[in-house]
PDB file of N, CA and C in Angstrom:
ATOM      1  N   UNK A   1     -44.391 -23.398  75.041  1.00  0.00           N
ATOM      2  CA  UNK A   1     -44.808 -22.257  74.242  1.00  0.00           C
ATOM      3  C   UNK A   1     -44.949 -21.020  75.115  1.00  0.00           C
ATOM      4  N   UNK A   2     -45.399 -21.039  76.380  1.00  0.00           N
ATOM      5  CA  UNK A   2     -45.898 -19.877  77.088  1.00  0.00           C
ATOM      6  C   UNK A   2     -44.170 -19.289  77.850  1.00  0.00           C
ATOM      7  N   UNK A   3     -43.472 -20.291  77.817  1.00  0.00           N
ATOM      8  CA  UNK A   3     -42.113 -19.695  78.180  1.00  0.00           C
ATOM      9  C   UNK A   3     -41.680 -18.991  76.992  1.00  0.00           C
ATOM     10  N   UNK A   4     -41.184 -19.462  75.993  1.00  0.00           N
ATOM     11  CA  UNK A   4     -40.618 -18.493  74.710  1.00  0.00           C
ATOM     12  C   UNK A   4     -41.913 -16.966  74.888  1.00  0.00           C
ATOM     13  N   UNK A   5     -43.412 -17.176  75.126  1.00  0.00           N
ATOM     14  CA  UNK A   5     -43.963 -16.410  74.613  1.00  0.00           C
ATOM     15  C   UNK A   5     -43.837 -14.998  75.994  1.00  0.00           C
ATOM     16  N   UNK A   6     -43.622 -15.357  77.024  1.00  0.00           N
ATOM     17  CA  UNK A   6     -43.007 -14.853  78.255  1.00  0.00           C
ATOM     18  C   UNK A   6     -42.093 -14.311  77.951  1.00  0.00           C
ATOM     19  N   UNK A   7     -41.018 -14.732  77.592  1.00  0.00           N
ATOM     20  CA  UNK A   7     -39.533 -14.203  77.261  1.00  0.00           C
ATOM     21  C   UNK A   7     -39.682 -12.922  75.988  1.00  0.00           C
ATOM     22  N   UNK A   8     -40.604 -13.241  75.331  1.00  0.00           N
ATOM     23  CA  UNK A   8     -40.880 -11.932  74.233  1.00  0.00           C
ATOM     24  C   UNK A   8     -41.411 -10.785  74.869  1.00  0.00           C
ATOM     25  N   UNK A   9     -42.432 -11.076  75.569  1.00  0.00           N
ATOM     26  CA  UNK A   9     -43.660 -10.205  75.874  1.00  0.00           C
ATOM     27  C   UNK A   9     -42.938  -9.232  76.943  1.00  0.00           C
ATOM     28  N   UNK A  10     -41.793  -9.785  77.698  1.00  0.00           N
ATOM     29  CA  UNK A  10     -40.920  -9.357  78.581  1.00  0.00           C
ATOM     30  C   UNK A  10     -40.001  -8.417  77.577  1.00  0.00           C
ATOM     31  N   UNK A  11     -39.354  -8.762  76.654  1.00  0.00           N
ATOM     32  CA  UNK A  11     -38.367  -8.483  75.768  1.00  0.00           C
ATOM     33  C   UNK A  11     -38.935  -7.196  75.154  1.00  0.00           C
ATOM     34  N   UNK A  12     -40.627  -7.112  74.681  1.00  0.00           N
ATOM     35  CA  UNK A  12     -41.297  -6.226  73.913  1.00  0.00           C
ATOM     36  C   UNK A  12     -41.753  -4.975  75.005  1.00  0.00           C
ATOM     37  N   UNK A  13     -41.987  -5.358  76.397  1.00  0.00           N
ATOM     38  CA  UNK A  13     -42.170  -4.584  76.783  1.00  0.00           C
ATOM     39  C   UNK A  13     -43.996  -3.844  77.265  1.00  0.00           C
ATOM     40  N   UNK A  14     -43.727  -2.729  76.547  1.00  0.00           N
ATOM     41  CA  UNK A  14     -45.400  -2.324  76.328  1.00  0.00           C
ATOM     42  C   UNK A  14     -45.851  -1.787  74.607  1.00  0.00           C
ATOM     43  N   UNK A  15     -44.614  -2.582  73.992  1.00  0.00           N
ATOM     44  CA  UNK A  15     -44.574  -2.476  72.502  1.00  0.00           C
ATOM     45  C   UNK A  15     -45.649  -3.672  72.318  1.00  0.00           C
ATOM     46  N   UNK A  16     -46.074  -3.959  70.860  1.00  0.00           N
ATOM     47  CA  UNK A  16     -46.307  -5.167  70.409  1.00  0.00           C
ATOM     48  C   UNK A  16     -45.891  -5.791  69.800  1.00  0.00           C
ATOM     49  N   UNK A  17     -46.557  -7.254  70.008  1.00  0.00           N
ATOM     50  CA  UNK A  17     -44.957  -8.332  69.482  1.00  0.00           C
ATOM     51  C   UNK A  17     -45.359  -8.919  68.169  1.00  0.00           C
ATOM     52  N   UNK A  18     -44.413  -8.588  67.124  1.00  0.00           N
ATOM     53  CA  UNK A  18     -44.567  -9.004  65.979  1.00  0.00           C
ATOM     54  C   UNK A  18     -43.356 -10.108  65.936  1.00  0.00           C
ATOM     55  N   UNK A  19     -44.568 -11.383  65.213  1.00  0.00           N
ATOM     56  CA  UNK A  19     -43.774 -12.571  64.738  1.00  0.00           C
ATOM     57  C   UNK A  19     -43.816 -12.791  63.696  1.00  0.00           C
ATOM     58  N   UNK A  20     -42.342 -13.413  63.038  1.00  0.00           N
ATOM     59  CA  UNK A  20     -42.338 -13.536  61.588  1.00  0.00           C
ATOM     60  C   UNK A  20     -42.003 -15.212  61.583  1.00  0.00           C
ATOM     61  N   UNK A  21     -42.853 -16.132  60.946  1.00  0.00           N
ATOM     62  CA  UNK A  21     -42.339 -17.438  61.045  1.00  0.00           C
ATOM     63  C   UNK A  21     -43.833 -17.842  59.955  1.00  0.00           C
ATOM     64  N   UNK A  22     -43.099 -19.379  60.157  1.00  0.00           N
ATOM     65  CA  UNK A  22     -44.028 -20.156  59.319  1.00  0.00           C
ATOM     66  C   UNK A  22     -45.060 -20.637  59.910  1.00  0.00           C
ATOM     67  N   UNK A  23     -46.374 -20.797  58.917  1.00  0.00           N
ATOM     68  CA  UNK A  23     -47.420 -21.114  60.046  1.00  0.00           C
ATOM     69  C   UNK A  23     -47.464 -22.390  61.111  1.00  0.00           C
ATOM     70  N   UNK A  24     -46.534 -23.260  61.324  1.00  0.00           N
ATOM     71  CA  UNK A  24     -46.652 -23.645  62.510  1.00  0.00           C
ATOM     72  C   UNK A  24     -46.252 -23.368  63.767  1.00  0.00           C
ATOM     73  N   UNK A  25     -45.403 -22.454  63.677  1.00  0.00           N
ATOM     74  CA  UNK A  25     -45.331 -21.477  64.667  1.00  0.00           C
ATOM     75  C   UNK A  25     -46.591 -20.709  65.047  1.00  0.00           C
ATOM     76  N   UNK A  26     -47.093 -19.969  63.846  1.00  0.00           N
ATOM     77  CA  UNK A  26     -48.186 -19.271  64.433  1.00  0.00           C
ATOM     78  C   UNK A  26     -49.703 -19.671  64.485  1.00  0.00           C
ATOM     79  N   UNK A  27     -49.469 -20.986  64.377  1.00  0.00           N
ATOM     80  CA  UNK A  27     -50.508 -22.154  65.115  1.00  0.00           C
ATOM     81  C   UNK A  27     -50.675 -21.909  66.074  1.00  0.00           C
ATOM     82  N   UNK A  28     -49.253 -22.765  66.448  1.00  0.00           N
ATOM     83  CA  UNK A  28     -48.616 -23.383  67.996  1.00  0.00           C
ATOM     84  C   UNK A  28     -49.138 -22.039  68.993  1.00  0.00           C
ATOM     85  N   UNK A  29     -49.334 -20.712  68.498  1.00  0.00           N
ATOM     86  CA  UNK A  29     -49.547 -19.645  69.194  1.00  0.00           C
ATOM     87  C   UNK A  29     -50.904 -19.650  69.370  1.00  0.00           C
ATOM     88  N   UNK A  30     -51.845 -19.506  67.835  1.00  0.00           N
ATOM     89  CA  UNK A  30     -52.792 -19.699  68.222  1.00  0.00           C
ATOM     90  C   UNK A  30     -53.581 -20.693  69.167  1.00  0.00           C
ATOM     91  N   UNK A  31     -53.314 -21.724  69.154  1.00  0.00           N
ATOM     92  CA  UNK A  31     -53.357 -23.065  69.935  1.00  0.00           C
ATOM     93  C   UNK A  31     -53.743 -22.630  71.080  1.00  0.00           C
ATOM     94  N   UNK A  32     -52.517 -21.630  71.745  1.00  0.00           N
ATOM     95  CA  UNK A  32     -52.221 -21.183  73.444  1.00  0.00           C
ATOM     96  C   UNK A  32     -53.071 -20.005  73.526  1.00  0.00           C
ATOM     97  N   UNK A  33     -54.407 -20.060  72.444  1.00  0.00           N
ATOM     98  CA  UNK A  33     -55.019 -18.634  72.793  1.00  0.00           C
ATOM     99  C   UNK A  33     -53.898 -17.294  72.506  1.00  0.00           C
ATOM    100  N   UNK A  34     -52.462 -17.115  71.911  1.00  0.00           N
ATOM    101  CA  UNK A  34     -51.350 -15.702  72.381  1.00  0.00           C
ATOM    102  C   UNK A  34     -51.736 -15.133  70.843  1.00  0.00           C
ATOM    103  N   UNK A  35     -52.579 -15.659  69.842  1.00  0.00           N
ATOM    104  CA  UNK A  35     -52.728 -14.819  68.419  1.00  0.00           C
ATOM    105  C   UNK A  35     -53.629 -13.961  68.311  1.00  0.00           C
ATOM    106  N   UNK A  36     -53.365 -12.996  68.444  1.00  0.00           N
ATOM    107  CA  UNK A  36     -55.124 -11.940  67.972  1.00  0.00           C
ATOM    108  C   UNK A  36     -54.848 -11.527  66.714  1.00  0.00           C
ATOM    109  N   UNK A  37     -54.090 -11.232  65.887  1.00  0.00           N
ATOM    110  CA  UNK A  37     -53.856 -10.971  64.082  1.00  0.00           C
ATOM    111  C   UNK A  37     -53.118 -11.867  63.652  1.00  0.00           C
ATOM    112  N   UNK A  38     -53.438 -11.781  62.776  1.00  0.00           N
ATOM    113  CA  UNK A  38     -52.504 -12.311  61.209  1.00  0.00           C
ATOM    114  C   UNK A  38     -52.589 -11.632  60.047  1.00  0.00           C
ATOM    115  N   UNK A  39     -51.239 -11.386  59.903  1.00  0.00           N
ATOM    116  CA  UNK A  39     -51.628 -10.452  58.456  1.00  0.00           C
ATOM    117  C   UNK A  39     -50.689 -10.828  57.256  1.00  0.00           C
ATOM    118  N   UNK A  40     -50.897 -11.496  56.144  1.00  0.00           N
ATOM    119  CA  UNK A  40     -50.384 -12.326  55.322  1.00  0.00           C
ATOM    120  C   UNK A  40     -50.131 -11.333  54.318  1.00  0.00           C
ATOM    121  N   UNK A  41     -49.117 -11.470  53.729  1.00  0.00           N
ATOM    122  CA  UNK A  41     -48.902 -11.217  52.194  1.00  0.00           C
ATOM    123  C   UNK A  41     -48.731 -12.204  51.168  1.00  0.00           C
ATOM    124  N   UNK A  42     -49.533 -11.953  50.229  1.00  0.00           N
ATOM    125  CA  UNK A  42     -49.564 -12.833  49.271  1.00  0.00           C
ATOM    126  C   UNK A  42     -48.733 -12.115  47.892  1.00  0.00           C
ATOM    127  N   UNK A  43     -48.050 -12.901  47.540  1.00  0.00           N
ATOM    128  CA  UNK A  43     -47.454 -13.079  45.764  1.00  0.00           C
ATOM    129  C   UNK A  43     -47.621 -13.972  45.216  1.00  0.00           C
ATOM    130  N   UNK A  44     -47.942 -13.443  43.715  1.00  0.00           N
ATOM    131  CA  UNK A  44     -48.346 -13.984  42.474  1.00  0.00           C
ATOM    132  C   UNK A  44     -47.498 -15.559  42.563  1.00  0.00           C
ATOM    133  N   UNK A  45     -46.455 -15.471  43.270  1.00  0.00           N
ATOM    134  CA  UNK A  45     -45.640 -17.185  43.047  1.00  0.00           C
ATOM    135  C   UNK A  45     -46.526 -17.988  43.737  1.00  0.00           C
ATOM    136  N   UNK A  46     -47.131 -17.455  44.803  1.00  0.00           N
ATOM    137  CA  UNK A  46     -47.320 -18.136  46.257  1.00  0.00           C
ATOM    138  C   UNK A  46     -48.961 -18.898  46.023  1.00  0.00           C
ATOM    139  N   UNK A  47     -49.373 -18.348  44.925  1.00  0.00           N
ATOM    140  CA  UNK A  47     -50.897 -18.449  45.042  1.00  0.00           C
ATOM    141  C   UNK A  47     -51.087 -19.884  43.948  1.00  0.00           C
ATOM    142  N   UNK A  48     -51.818 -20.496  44.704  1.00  0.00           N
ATOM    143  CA  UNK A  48     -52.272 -21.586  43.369  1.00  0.00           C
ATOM    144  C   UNK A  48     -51.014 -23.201  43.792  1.00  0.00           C
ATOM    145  N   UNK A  49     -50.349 -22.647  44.930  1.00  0.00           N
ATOM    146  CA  UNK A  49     -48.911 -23.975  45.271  1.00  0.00           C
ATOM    147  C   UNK A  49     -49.688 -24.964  46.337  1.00  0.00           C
ATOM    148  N   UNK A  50     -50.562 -24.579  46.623  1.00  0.00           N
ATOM    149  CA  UNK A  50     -51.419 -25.759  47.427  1.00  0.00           C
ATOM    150  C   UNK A  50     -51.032 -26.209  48.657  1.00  0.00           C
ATOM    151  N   UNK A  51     -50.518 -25.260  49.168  1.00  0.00           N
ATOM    152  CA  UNK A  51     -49.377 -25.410  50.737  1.00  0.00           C
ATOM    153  C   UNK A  51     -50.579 -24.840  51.655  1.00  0.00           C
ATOM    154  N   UNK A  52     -51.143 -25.501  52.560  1.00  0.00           N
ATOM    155  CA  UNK A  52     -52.297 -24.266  53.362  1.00  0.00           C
ATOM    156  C   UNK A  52     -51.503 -23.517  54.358  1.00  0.00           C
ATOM    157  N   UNK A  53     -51.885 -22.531  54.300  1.00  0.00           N
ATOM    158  CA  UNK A  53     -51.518 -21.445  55.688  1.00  0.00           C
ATOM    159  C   UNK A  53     -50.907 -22.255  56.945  1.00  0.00           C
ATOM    160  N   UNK A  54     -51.892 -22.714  57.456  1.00  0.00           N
ATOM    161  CA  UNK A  54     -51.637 -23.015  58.879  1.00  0.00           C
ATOM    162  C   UNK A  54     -51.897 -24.312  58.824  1.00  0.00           C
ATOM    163  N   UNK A  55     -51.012 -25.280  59.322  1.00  0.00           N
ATOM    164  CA  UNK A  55     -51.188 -26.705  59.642  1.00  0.00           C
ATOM    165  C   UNK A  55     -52.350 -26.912  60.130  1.00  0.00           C
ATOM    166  N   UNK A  56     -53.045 -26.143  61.002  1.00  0.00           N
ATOM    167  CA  UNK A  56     -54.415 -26.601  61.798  1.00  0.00           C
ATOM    168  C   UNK A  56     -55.223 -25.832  61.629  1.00  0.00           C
ATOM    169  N   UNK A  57     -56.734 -26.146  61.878  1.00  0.00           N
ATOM    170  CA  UNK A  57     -57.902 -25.237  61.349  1.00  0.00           C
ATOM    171  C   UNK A  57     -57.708 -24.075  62.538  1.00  0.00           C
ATOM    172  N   UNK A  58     -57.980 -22.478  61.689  1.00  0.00           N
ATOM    173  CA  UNK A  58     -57.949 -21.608  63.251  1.00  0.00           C
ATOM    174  C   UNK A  58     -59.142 -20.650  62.396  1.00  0.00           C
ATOM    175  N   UNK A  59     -59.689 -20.017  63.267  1.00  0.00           N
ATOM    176  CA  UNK A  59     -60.892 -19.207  62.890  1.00  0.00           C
ATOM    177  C   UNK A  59     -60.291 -17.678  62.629  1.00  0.00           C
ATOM    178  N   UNK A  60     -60.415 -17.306  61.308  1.00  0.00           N
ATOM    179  CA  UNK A  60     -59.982 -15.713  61.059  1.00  0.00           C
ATOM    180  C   UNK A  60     -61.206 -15.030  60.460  1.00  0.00           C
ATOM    181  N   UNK A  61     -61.093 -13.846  60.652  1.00  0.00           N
ATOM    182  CA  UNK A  61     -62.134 -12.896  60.400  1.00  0.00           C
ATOM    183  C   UNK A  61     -61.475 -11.876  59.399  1.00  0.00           C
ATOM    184  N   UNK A  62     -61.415 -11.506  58.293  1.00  0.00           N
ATOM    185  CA  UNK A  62     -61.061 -10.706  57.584  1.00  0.00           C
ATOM    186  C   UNK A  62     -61.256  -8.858  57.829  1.00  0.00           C
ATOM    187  N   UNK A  63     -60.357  -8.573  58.103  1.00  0.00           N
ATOM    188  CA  UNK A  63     -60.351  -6.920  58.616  1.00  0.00           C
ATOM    189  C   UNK A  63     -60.209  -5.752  57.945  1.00  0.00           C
ATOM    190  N   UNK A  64     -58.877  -6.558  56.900  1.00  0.00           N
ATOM    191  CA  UNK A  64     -58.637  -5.615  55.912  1.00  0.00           C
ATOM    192  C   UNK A  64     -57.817  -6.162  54.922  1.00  0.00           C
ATOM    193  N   UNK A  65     -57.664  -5.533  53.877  1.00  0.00           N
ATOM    194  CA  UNK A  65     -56.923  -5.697  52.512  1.00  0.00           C
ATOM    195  C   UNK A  65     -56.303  -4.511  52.123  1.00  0.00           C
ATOM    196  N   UNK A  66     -55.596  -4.619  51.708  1.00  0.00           N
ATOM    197  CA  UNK A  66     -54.410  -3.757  50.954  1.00  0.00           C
ATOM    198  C   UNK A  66     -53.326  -4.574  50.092  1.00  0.00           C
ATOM    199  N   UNK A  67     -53.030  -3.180  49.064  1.00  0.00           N
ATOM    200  CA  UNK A  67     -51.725  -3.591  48.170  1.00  0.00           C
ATOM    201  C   UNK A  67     -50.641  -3.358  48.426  1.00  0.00           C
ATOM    202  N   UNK A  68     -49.376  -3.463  48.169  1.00  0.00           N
ATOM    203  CA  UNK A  68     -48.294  -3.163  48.615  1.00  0.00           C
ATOM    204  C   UNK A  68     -47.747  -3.882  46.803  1.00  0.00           C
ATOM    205  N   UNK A  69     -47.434  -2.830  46.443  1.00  0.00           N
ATOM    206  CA  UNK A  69     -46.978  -3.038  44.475  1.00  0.00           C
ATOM    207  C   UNK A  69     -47.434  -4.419  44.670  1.00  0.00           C
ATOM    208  N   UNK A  70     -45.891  -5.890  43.935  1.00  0.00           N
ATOM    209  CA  UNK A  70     -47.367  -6.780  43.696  1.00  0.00           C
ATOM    210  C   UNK A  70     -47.957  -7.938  44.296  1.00  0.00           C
ATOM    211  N   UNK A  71     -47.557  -7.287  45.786  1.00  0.00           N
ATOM    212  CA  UNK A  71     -48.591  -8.047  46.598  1.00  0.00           C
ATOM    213  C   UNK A  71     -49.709  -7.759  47.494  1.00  0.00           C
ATOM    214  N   UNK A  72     -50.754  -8.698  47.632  1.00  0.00           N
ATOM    215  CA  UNK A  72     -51.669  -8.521  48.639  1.00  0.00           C
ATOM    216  C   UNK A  72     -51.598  -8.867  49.742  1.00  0.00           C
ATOM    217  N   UNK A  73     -52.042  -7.272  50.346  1.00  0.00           N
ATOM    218  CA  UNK A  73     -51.603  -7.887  52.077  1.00  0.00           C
ATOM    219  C   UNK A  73     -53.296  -7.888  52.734  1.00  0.00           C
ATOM    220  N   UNK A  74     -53.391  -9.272  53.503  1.00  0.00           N
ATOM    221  CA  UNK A  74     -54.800  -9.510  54.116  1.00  0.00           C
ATOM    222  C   UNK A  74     -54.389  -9.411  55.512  1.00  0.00           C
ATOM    223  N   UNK A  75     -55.490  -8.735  56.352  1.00  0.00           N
ATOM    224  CA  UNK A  75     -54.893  -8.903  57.830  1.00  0.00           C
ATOM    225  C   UNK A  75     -56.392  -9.252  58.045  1.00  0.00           C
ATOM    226  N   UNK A  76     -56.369 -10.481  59.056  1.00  0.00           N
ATOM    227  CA  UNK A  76     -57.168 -11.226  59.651  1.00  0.00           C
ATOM    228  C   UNK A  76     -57.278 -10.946  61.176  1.00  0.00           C
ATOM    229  N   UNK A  77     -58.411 -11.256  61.848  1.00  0.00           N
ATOM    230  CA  UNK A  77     -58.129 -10.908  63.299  1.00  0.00           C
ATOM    231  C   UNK A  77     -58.925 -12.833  63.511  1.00  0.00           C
ATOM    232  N   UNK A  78     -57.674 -13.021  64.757  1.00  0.00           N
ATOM    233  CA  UNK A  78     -57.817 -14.626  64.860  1.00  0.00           C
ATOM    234  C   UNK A  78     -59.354 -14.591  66.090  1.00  0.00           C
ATOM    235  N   UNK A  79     -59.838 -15.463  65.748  1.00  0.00           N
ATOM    236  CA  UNK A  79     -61.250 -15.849  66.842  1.00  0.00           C
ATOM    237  C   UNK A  79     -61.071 -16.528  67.861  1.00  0.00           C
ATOM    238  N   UNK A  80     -60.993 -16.492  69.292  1.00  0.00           N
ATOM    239  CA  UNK A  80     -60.892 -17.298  69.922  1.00  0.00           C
ATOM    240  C   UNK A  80     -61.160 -18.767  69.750  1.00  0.00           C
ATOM    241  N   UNK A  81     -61.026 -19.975  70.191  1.00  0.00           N
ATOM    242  CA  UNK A  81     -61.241 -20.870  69.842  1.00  0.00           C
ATOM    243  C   UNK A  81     -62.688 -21.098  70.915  1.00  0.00           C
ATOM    244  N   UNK A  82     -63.536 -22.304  69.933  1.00  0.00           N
ATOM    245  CA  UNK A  82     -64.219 -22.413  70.354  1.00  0.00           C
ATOM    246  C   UNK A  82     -64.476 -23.701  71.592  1.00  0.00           C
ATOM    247  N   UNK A  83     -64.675 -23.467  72.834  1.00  0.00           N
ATOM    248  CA  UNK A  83     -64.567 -24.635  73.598  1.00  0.00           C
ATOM    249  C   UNK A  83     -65.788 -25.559  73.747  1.00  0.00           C
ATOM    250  N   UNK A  84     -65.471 -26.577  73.896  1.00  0.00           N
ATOM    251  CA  UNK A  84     -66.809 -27.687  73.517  1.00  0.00           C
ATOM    252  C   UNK A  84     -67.530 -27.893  75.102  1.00  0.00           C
ATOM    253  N   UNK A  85     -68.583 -27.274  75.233  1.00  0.00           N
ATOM    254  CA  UNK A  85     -69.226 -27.599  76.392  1.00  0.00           C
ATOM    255  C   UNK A  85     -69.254 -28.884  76.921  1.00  0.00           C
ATOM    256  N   UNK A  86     -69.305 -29.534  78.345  1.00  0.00           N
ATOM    257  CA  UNK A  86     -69.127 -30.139  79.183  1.00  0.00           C
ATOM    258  C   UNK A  86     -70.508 -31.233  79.201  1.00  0.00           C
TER     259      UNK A  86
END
């Protein structure tokens, strides 16, 4: 993961790197600590299909909401994970 995520961060520069994939990709990121947002859009098809977001539990904090005609866009800021003391 930290090689592909190397090869972007190189590729992006001093831009920021936007990923478009399915959430196990942007697990697999969160996982490696490399996620600080998520920002989802939701449509009326999408809601109520019982598919969860992300294969694995990740901690989001809600930042903001907006519409975009007829969907809702949520942007989350991801929480570090929490490490289990020793």
């Amino acid at each position: 993961m930290h090689t592909v995520y190397d090869e972007m961060a190189a590729a992006a520069g001093d831009r920021d790197l936007w990923m478009i994939g399915g959430g196990d990709l942007a697990g697999q990121f969160a996982d490696a600590g490399l996620l600080d947002e998520l920002i989802v859009s939701f449509a009326p098809v999408t809601i109520g299909a019982g598919a969860p977001l992300l294969p694995r539990h990740v901690e989001l904090e809600l930042t903001d909401l907006a519409r975009n005609r007829e969907f809702a866009i949520a942007t989350y800021r991801v929480k570090p994970p929490v490490t289990p003391e020793r």
